[in-house]
PDB file of N, CA and C in Angstrom:
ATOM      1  N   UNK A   1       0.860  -1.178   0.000  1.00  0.00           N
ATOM      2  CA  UNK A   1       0.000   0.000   0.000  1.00  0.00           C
ATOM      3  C   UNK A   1       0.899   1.231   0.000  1.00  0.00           C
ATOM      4  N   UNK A   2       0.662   2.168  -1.165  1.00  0.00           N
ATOM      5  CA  UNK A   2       1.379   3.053  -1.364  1.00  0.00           C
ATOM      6  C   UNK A   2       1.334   4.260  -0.363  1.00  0.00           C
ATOM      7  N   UNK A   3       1.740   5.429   0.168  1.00  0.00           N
ATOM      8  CA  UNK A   3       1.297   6.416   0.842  1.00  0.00           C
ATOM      9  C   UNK A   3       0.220   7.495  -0.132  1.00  0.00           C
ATOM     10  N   UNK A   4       0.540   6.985  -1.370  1.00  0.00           N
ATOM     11  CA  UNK A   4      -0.958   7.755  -1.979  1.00  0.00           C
ATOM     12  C   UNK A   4      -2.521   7.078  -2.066  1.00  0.00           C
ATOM     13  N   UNK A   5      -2.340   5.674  -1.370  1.00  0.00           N
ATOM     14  CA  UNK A   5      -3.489   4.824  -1.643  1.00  0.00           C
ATOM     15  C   UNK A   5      -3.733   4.807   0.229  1.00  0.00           C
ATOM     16  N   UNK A   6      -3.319   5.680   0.840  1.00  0.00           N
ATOM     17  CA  UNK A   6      -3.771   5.500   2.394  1.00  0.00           C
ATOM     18  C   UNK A   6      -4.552   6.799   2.314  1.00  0.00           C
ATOM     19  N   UNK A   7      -6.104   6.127   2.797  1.00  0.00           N
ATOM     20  CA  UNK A   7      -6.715   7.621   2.228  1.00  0.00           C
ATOM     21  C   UNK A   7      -6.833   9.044   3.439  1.00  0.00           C
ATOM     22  N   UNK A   8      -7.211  10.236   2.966  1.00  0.00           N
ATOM     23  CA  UNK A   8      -6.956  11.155   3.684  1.00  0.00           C
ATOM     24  C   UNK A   8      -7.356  11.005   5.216  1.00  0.00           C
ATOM     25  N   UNK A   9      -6.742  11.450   6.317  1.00  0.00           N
ATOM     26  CA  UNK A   9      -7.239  11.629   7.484  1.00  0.00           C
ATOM     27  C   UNK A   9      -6.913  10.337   8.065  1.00  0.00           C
ATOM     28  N   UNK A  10      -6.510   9.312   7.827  1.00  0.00           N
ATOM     29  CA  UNK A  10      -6.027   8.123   8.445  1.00  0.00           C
ATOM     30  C   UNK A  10      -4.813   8.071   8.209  1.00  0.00           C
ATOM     31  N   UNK A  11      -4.265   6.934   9.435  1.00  0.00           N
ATOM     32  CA  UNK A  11      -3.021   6.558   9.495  1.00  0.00           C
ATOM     33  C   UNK A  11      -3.020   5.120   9.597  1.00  0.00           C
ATOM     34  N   UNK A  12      -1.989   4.348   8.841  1.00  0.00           N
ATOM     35  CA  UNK A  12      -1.413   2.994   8.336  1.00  0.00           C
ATOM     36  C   UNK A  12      -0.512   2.717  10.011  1.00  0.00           C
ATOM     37  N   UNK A  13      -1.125   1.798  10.556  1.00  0.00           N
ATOM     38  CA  UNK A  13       0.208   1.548  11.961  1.00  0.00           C
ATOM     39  C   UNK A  13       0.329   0.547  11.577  1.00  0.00           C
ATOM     40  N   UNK A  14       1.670   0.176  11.615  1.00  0.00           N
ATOM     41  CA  UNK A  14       2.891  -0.824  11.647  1.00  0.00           C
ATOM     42  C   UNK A  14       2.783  -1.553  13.262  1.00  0.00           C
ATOM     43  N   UNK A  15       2.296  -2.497  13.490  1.00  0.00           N
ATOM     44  CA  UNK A  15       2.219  -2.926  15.009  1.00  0.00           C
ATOM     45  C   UNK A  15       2.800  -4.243  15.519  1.00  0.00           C
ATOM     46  N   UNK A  16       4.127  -4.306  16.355  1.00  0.00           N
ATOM     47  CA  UNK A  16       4.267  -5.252  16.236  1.00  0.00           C
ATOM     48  C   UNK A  16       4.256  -5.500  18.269  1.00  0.00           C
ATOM     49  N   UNK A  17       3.856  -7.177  18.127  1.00  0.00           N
ATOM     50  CA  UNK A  17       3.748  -7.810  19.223  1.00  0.00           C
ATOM     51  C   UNK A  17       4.528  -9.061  19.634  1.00  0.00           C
ATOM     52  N   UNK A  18       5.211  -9.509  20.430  1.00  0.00           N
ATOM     53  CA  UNK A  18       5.470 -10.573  20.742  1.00  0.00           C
ATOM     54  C   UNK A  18       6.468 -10.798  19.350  1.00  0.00           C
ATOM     55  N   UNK A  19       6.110 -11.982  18.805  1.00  0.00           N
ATOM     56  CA  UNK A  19       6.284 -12.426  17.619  1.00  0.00           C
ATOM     57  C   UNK A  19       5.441 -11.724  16.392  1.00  0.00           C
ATOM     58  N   UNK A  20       4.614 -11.241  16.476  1.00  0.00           N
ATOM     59  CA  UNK A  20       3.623 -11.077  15.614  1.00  0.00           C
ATOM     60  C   UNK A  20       3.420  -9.634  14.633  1.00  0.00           C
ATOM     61  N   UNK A  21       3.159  -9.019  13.492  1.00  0.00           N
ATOM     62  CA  UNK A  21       3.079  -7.849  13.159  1.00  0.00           C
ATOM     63  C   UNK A  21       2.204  -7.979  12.761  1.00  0.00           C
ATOM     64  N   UNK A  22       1.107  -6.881  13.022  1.00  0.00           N
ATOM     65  CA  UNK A  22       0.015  -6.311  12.394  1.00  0.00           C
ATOM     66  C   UNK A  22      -0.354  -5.167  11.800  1.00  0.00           C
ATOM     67  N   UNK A  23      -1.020  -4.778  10.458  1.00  0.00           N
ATOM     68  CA  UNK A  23      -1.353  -3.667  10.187  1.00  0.00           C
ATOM     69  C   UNK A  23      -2.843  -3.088  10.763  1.00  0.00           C
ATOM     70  N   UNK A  24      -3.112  -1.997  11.021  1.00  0.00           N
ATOM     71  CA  UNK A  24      -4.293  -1.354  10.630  1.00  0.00           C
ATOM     72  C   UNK A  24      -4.729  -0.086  11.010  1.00  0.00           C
ATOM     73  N   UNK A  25      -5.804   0.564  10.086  1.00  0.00           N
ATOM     74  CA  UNK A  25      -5.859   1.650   9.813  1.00  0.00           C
ATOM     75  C   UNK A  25      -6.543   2.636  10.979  1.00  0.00           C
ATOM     76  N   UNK A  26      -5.705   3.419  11.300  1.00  0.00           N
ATOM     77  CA  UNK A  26      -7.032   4.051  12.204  1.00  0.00           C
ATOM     78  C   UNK A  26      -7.288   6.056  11.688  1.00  0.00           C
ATOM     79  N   UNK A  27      -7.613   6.571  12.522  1.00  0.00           N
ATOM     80  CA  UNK A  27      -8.240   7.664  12.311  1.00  0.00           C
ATOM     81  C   UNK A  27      -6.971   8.947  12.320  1.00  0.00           C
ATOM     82  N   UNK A  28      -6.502   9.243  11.799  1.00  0.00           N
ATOM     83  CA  UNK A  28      -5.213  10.594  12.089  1.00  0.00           C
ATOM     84  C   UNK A  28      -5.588  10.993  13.691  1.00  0.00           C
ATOM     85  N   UNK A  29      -6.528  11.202  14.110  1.00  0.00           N
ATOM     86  CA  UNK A  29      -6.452  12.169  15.469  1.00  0.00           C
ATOM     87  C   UNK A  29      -7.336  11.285  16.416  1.00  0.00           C
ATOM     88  N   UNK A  30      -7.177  10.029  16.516  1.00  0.00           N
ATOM     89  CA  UNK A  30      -7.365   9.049  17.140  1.00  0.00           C
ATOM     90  C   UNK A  30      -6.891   9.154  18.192  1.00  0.00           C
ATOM     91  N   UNK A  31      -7.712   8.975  19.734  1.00  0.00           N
ATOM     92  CA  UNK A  31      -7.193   9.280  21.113  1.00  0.00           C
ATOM     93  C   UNK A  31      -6.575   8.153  21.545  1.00  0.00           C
ATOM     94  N   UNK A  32      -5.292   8.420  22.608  1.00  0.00           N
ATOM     95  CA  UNK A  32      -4.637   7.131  23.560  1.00  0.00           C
ATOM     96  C   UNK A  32      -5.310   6.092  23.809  1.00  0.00           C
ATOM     97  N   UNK A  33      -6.589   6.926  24.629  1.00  0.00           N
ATOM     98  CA  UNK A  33      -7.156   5.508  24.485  1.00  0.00           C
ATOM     99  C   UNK A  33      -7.919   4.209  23.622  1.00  0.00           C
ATOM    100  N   UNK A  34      -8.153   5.382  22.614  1.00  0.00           N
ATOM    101  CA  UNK A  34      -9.045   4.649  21.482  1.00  0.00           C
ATOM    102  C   UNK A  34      -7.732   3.811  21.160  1.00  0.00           C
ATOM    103  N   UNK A  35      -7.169   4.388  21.150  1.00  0.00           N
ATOM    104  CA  UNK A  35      -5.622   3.619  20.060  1.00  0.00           C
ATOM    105  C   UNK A  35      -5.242   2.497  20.570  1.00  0.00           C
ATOM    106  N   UNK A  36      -5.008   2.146  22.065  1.00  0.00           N
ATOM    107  CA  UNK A  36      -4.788   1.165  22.732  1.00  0.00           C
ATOM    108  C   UNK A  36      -5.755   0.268  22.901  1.00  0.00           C
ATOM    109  N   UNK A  37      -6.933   0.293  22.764  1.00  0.00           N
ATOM    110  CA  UNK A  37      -7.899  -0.708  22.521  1.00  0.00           C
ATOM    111  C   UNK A  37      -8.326  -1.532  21.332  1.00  0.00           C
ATOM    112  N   UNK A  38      -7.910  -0.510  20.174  1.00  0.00           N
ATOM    113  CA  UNK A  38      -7.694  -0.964  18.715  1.00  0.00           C
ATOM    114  C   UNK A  38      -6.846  -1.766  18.696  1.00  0.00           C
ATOM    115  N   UNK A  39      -5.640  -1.999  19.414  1.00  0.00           N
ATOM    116  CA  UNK A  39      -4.120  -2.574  18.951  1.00  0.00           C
ATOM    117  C   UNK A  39      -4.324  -3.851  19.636  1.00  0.00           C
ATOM    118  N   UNK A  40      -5.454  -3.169  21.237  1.00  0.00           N
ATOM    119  CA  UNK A  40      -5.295  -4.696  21.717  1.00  0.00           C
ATOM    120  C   UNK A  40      -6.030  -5.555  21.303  1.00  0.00           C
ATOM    121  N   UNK A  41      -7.255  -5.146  20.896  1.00  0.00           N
ATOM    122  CA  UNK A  41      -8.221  -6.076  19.951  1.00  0.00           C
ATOM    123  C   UNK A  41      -7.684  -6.740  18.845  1.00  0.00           C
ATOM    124  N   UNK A  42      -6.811  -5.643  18.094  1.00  0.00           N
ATOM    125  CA  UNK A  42      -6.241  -6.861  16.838  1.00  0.00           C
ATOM    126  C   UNK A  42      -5.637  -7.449  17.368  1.00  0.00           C
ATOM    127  N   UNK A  43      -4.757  -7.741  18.197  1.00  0.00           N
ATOM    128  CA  UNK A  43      -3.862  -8.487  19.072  1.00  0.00           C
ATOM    129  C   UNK A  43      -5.047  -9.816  19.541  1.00  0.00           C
ATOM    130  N   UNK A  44      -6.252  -9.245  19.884  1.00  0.00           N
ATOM    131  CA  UNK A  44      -6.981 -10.542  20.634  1.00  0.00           C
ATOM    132  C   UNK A  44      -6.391 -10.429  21.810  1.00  0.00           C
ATOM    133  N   UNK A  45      -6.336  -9.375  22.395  1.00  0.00           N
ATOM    134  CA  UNK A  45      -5.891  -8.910  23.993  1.00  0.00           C
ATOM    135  C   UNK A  45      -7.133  -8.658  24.979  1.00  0.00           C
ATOM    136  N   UNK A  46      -6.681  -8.915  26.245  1.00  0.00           N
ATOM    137  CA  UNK A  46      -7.834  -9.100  27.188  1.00  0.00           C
ATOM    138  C   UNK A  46      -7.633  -7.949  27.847  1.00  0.00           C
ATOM    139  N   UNK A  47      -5.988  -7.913  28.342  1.00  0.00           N
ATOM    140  CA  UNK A  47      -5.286  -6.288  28.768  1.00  0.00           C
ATOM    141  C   UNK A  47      -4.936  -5.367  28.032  1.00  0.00           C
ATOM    142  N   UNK A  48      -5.335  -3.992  27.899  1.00  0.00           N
ATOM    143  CA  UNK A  48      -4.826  -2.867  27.492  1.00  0.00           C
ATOM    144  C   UNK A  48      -3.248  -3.317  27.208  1.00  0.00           C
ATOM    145  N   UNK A  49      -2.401  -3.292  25.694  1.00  0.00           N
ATOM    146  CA  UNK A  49      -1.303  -3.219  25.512  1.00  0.00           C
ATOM    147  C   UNK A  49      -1.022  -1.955  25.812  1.00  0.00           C
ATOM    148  N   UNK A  50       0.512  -1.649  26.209  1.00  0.00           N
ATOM    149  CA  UNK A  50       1.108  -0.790  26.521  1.00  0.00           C
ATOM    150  C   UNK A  50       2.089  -0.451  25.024  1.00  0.00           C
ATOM    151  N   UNK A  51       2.066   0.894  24.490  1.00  0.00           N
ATOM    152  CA  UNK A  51       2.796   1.247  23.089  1.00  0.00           C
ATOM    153  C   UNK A  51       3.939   1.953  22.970  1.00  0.00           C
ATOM    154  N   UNK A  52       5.053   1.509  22.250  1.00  0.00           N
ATOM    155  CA  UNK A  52       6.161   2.679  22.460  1.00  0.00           C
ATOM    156  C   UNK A  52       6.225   2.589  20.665  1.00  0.00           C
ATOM    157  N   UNK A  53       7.214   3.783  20.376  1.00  0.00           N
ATOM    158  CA  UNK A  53       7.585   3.871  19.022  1.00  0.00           C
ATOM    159  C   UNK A  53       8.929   4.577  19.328  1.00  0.00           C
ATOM    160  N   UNK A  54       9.812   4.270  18.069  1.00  0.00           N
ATOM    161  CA  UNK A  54      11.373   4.272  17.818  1.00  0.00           C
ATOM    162  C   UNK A  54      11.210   5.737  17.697  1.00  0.00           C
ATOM    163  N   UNK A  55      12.418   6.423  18.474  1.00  0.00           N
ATOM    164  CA  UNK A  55      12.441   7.978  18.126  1.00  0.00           C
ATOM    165  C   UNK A  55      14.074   8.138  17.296  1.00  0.00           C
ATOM    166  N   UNK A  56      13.947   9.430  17.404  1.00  0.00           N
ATOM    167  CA  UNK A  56      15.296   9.446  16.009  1.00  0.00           C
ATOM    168  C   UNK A  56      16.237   9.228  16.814  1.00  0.00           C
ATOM    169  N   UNK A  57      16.363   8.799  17.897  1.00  0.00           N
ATOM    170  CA  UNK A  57      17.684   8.023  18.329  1.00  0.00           C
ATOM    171  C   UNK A  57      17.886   6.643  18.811  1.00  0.00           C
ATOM    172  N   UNK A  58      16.891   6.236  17.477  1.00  0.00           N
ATOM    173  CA  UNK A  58      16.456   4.576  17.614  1.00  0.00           C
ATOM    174  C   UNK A  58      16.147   3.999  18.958  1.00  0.00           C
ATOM    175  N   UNK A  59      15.708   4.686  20.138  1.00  0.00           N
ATOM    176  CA  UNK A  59      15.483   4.326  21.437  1.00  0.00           C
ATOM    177  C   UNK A  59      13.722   3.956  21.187  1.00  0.00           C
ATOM    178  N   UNK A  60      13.430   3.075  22.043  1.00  0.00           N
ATOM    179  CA  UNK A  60      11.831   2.758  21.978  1.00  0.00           C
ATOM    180  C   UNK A  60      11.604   3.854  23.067  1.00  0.00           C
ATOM    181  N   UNK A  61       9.948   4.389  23.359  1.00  0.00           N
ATOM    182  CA  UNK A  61       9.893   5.646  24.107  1.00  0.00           C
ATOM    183  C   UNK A  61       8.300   4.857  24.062  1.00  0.00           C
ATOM    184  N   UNK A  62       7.957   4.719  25.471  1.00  0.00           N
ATOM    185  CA  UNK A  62       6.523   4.555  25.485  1.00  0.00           C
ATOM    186  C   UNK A  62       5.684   5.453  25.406  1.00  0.00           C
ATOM    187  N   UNK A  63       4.333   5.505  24.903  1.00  0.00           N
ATOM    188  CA  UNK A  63       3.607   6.732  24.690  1.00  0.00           C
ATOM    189  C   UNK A  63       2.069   6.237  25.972  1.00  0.00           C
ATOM    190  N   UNK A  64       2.570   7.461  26.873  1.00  0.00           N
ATOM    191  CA  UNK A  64       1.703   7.147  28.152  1.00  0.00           C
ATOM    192  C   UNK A  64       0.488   8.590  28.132  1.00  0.00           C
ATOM    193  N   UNK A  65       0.513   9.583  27.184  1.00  0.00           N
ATOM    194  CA  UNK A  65      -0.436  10.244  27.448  1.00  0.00           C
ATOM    195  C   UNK A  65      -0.732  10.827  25.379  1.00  0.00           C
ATOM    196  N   UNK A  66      -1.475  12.063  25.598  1.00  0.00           N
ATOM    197  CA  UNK A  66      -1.483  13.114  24.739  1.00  0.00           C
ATOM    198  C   UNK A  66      -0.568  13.453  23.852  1.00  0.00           C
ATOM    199  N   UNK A  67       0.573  13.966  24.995  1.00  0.00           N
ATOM    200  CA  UNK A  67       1.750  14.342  24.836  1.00  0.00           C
ATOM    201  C   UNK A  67       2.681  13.252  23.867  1.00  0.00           C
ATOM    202  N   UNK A  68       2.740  12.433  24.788  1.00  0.00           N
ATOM    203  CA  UNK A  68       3.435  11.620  23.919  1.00  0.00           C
ATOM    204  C   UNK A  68       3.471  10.784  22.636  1.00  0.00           C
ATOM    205  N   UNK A  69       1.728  10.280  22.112  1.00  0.00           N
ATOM    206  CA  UNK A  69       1.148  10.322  20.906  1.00  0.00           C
ATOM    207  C   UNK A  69       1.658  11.420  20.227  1.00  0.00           C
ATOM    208  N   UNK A  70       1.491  12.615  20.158  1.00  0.00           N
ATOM    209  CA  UNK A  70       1.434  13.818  19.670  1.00  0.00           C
ATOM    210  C   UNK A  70       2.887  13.327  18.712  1.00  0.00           C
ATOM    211  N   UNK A  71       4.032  13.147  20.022  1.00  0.00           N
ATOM    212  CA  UNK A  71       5.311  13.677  19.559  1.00  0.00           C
ATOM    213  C   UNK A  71       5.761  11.907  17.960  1.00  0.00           C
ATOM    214  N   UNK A  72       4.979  10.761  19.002  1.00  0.00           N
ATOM    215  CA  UNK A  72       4.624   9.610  17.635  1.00  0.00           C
ATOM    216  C   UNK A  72       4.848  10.102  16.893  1.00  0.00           C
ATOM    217  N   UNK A  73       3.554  10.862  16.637  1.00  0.00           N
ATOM    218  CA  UNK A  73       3.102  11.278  15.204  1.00  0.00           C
ATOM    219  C   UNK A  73       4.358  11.837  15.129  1.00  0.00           C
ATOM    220  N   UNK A  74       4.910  12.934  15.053  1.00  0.00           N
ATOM    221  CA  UNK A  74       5.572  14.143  14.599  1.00  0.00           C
ATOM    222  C   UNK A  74       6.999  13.428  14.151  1.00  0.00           C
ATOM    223  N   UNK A  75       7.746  12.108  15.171  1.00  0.00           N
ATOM    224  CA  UNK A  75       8.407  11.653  14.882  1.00  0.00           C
ATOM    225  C   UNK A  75       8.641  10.666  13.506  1.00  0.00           C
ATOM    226  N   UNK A  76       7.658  10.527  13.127  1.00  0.00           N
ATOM    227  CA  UNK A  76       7.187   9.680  11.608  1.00  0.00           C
ATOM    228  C   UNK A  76       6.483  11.031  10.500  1.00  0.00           C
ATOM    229  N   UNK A  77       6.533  12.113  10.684  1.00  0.00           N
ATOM    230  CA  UNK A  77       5.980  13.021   9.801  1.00  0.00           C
ATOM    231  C   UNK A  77       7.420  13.316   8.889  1.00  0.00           C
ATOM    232  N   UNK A  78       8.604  13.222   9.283  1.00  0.00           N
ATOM    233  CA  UNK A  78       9.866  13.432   8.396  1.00  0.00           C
ATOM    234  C   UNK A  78       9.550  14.883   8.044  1.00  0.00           C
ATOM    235  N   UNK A  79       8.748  16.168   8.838  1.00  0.00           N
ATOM    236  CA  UNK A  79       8.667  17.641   8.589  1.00  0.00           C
ATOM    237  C   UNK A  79       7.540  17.957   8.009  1.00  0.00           C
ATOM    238  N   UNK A  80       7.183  16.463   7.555  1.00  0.00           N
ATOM    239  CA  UNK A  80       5.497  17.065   6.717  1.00  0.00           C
ATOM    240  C   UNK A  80       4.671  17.144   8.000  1.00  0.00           C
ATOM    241  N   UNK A  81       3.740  17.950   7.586  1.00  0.00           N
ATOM    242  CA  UNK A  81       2.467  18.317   8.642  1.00  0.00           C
ATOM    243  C   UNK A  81       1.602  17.228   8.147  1.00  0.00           C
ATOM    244  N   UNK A  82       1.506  16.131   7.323  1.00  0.00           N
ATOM    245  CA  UNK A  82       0.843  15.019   6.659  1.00  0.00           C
ATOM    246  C   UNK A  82       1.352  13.597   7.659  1.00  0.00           C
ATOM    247  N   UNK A  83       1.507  13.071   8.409  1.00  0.00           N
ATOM    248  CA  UNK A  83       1.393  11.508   8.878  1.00  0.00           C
ATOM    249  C   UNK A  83       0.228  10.739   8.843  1.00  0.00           C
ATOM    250  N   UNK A  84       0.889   9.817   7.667  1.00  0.00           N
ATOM    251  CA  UNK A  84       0.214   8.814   7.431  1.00  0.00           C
ATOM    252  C   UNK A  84       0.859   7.359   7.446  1.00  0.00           C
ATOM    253  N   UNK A  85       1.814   7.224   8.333  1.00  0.00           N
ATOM    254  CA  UNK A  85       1.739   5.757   8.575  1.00  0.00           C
ATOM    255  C   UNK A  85       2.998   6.217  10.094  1.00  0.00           C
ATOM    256  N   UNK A  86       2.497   4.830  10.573  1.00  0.00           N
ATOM    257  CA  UNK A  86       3.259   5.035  11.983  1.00  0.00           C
ATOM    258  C   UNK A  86       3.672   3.551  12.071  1.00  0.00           C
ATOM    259  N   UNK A  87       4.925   2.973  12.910  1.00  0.00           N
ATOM    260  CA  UNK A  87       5.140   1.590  13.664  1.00  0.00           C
ATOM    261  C   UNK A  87       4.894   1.831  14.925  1.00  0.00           C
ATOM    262  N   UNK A  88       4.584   1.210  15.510  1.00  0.00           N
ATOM    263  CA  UNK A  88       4.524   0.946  17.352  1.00  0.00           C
ATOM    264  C   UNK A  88       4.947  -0.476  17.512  1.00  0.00           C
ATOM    265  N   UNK A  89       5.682  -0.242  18.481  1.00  0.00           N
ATOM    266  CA  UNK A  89       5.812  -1.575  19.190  1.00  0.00           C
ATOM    267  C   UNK A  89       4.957  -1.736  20.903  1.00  0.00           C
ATOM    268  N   UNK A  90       4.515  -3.009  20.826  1.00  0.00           N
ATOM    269  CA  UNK A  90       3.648  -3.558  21.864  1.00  0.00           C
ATOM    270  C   UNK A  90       3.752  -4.112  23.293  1.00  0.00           C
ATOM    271  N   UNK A  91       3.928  -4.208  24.248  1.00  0.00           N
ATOM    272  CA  UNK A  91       4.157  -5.318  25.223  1.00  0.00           C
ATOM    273  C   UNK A  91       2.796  -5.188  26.295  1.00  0.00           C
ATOM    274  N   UNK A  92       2.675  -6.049  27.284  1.00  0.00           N
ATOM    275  CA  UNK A  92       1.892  -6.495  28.388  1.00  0.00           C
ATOM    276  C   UNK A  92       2.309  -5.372  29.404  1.00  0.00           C
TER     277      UNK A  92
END
C-alpha cells in the first residue's frame, strides 16, 4: 500500500507484538485511548497493551499520554504536517 493509496485523514500503523506484526488503519487524530484498545483487539488482547515507538535516536519511548502520541506522530511526519503511517511496538 502506497502512501498515496492510504486515504486522507487516516493513518497505516505498523504494530508489532510478541512475535507477531500487524497492520491497521485508524483515524489521524485518534485518542490514547481509542488507540490502545484498537491494537489490543487486533492483538486478541484481554489487557490494554502498553505502546512505544522508535524515536530518532532509535530508542523505543513509550507513549503514556497526549503528549506523547502527539510527539509519535511528529516523529514519523519526516517535517510534513501530513502523517500517514506510523510503527509501534507492543508489550503487556
Amino acid at each position: 500500500m502506497s502512501a498515496a493509496s492510504i486515504p486522507e485523514g487516516k493513518i497505516k500503523l505498523k504494530c508489532h507484538y510478541k512475535e507477531e506484526t500487524r497492520y491497521l488503519m485508524v483515524d489521524a487524530d485518534i485518542a490514547l485511548d481509542e488507540l490502545r484498545m484498537r491494537v489490543t483487539d487486533k492483538f486478541n488482547g484481554r489487557r490494554l497493551l502498553r505502546l512505544k515507538y522508535r524515536d530518532e535516536d532509535n530508542e523505543l519511548v513509550q507513549v503514556s499520554d497526549k503528549e506523547d502520541l502527539d510527539i509519535a506522530r511528529g516523529s514519523f511526519g519526516g517535517g510534513s504536517s501530513t502523517v500517514n503511517r506510523m510503527e509501534l511496538w507492543c508489550s503487556d
